[in-house]
C-alpha atoms as a PDB file:
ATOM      1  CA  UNK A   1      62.172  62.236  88.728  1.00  0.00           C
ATOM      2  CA  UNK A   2      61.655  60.686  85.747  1.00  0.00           C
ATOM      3  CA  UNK A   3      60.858  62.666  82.338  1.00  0.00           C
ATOM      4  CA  UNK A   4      57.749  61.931  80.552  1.00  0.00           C
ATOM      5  CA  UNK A   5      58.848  60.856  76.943  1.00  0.00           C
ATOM      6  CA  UNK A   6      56.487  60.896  74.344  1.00  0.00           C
ATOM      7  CA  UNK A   7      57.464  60.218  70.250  1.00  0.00           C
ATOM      8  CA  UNK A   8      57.984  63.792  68.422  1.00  0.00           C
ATOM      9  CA  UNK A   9      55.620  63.913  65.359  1.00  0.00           C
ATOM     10  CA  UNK A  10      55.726  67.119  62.679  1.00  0.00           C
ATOM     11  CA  UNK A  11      52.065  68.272  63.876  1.00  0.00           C
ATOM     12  CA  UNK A  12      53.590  68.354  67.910  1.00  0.00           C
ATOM     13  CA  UNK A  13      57.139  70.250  67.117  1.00  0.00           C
ATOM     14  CA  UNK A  14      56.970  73.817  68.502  1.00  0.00           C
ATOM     15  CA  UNK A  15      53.342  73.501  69.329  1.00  0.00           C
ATOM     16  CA  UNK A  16      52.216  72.616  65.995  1.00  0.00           C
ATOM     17  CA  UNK A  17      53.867  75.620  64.125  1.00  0.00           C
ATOM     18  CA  UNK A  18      55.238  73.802  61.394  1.00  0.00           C
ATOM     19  CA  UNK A  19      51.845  72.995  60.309  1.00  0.00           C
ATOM     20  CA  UNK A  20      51.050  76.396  60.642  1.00  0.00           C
ATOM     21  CA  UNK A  21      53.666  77.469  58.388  1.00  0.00           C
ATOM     22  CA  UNK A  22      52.862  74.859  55.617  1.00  0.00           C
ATOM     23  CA  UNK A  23      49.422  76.295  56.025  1.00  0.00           C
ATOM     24  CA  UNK A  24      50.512  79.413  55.071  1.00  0.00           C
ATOM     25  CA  UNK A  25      52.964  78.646  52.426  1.00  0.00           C
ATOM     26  CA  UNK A  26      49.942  76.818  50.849  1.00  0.00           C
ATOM     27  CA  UNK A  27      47.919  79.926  50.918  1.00  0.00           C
ATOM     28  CA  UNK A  28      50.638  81.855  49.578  1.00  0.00           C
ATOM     29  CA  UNK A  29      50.639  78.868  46.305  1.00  0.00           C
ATOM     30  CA  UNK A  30      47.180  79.094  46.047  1.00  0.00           C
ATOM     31  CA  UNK A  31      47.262  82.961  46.004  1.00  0.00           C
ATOM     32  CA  UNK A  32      49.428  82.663  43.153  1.00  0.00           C
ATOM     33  CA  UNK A  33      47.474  80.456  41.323  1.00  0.00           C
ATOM     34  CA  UNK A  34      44.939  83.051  40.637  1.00  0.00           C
ATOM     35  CA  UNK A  35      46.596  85.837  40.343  1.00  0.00           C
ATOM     36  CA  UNK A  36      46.546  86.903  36.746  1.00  0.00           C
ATOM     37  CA  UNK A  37      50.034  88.335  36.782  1.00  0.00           C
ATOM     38  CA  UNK A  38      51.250  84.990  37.293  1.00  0.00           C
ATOM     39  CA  UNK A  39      52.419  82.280  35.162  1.00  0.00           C
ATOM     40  CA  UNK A  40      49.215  80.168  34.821  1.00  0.00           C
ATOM     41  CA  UNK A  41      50.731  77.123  33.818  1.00  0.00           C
ATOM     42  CA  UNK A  42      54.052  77.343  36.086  1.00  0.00           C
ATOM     43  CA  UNK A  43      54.884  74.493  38.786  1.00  0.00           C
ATOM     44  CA  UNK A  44      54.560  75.590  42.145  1.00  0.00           C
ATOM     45  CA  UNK A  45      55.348  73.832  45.168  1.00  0.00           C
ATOM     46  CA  UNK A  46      56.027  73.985  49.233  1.00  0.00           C
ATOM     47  CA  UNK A  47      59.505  72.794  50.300  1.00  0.00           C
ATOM     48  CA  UNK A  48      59.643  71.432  54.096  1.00  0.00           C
ATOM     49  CA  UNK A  49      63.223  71.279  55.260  1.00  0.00           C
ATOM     50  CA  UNK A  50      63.811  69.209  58.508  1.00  0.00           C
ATOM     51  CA  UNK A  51      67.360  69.445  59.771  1.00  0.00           C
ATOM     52  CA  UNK A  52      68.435  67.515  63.131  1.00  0.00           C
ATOM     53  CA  UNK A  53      71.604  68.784  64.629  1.00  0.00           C
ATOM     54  CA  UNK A  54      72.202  66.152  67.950  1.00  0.00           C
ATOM     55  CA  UNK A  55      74.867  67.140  70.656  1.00  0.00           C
ATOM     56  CA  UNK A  56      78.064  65.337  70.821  1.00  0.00           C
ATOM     57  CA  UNK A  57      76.602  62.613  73.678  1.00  0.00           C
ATOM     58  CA  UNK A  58      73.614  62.172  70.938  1.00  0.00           C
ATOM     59  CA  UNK A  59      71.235  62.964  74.666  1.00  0.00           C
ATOM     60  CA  UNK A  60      69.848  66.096  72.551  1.00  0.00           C
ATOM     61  CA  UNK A  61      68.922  67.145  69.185  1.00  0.00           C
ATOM     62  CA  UNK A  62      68.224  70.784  68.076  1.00  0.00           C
ATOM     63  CA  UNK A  63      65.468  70.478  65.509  1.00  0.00           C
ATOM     64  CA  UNK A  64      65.270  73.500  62.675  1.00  0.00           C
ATOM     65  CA  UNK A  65      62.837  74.214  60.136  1.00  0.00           C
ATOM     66  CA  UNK A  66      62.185  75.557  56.996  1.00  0.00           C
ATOM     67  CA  UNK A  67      59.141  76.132  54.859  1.00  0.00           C
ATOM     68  CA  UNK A  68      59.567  77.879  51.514  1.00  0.00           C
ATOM     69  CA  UNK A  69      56.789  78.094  49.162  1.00  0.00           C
ATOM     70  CA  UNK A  70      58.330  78.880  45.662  1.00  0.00           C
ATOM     71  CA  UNK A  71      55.772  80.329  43.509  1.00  0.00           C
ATOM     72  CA  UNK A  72      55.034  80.802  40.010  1.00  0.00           C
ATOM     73  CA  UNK A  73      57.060  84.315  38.718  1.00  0.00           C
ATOM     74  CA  UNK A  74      55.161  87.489  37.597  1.00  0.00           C
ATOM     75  CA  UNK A  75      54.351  87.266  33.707  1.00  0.00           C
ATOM     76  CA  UNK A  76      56.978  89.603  31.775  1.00  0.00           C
ATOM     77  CA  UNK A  77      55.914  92.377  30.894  1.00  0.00           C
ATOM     78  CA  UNK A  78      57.228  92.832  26.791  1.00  0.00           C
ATOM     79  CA  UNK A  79      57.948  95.491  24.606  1.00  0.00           C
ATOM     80  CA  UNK A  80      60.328  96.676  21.781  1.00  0.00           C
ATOM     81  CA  UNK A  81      62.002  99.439  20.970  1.00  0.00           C
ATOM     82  CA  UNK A  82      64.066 100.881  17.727  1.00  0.00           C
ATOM     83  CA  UNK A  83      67.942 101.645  18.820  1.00  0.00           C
ATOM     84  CA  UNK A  84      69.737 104.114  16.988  1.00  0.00           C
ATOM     85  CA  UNK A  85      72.753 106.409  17.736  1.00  0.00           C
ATOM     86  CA  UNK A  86      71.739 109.924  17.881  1.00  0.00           C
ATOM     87  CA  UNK A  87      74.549 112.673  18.879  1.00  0.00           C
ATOM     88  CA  UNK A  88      77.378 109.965  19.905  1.00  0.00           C
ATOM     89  CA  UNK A  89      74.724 108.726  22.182  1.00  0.00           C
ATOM     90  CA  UNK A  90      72.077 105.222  22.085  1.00  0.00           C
ATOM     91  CA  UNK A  91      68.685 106.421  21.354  1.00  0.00           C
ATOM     92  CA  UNK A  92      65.671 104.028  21.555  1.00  0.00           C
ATOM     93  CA  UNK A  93      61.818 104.603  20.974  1.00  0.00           C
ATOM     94  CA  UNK A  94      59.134 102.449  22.077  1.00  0.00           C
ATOM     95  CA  UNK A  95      57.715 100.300  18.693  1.00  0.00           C
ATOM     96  CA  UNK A  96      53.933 101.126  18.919  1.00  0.00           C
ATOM     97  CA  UNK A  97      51.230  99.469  17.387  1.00  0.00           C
ATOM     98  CA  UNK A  98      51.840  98.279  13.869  1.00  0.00           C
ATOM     99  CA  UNK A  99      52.632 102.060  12.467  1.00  0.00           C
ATOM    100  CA  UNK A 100      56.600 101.754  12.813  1.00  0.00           C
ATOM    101  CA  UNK A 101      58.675 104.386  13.043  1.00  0.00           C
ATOM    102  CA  UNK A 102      61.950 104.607  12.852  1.00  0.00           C
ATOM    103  CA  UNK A 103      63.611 107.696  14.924  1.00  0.00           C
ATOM    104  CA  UNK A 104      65.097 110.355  11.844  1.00  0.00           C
ATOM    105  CA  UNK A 105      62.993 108.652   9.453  1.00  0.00           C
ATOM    106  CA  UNK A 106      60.303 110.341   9.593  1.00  0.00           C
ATOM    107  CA  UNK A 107      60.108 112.634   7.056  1.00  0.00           C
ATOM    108  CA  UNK A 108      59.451 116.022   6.038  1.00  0.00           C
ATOM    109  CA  UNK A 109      55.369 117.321   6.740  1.00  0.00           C
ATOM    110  CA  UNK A 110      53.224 115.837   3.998  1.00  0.00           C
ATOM    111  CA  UNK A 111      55.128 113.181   2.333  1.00  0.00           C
ATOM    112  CA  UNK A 112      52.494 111.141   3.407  1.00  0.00           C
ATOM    113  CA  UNK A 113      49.995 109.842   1.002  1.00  0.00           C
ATOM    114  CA  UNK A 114      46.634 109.289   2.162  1.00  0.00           C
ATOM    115  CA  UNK A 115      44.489 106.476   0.579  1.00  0.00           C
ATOM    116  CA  UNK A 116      40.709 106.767  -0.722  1.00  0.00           C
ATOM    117  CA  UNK A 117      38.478 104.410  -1.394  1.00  0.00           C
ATOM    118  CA  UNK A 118      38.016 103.891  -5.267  1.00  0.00           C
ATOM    119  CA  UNK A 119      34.289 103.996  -6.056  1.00  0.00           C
ATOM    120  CA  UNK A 120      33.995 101.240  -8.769  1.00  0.00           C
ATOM    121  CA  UNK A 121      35.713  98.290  -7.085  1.00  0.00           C
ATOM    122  CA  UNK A 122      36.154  99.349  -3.452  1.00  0.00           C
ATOM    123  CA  UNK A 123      40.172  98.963  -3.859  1.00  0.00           C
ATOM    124  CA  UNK A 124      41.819 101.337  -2.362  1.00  0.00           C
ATOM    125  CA  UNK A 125      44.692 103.554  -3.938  1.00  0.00           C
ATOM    126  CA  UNK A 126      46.908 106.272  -3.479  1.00  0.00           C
ATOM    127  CA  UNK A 127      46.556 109.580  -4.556  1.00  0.00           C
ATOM    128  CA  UNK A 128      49.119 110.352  -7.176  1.00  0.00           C
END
């Protein structure tokens, strides 16, 4: 009995699920396209790996693939914080806004001087 041999193509291996899997690695690029978390200006891309492993009389080959989508990465998430040693031990607090303060500097209740508007020329001073 003779075998019916027909020419492999990427859209006939497995029953087509290579396709399906570039399909979905697509997807998962264009998914992270618009995702705002993302990088938007990052390269993406979809990898297709064919390997072809033949048996020792070259009759056979076992045919593996891979699909990897590699995707843009998650935009970093920034902060900064003021280190200082407090009791033998790193200390570190969160810089907030543009008020800076440094941990143990901040001074003893009402050494701060609050500013009013002068009412001649709108500059504004401290109170003395």
């Amino acid at each position: 009995m003779e075998m019916e041999t027909k020419q492999i193509k990427v859209e006939t291996i497995k029953g087509g699920a290579i396709i399906e899997g570039i399909n979905e690695a697509i997807q998962k690029v264009l998914d992270n396209i618009v995702d705002p978390n993302s990088e938007p200006d990052a390269k993406r891309e979809v990898v297709l790996k064919l390997a072809f492993k033949p048996s020792t009389n070259r009759a056979i080959t076992e045919i593996s693939a891979q699909i990897k989508p590699n995707l843009a990465p998650d935009i970093s998430i920034r902060s900064a914080a003021y280190v200082v040693k407090e009791n033998g031990k790193g200390f570190a607090s969160e810089v907030k806004n543009r008020q800076q303060v440094i941990p143990g500097t901040e001074g003893p209740a009402g050494s701060v001087h609050p500013f009013h508007r002068n009412g001649t020329d709108g500059q504004e001073t401290a109170d003395n």
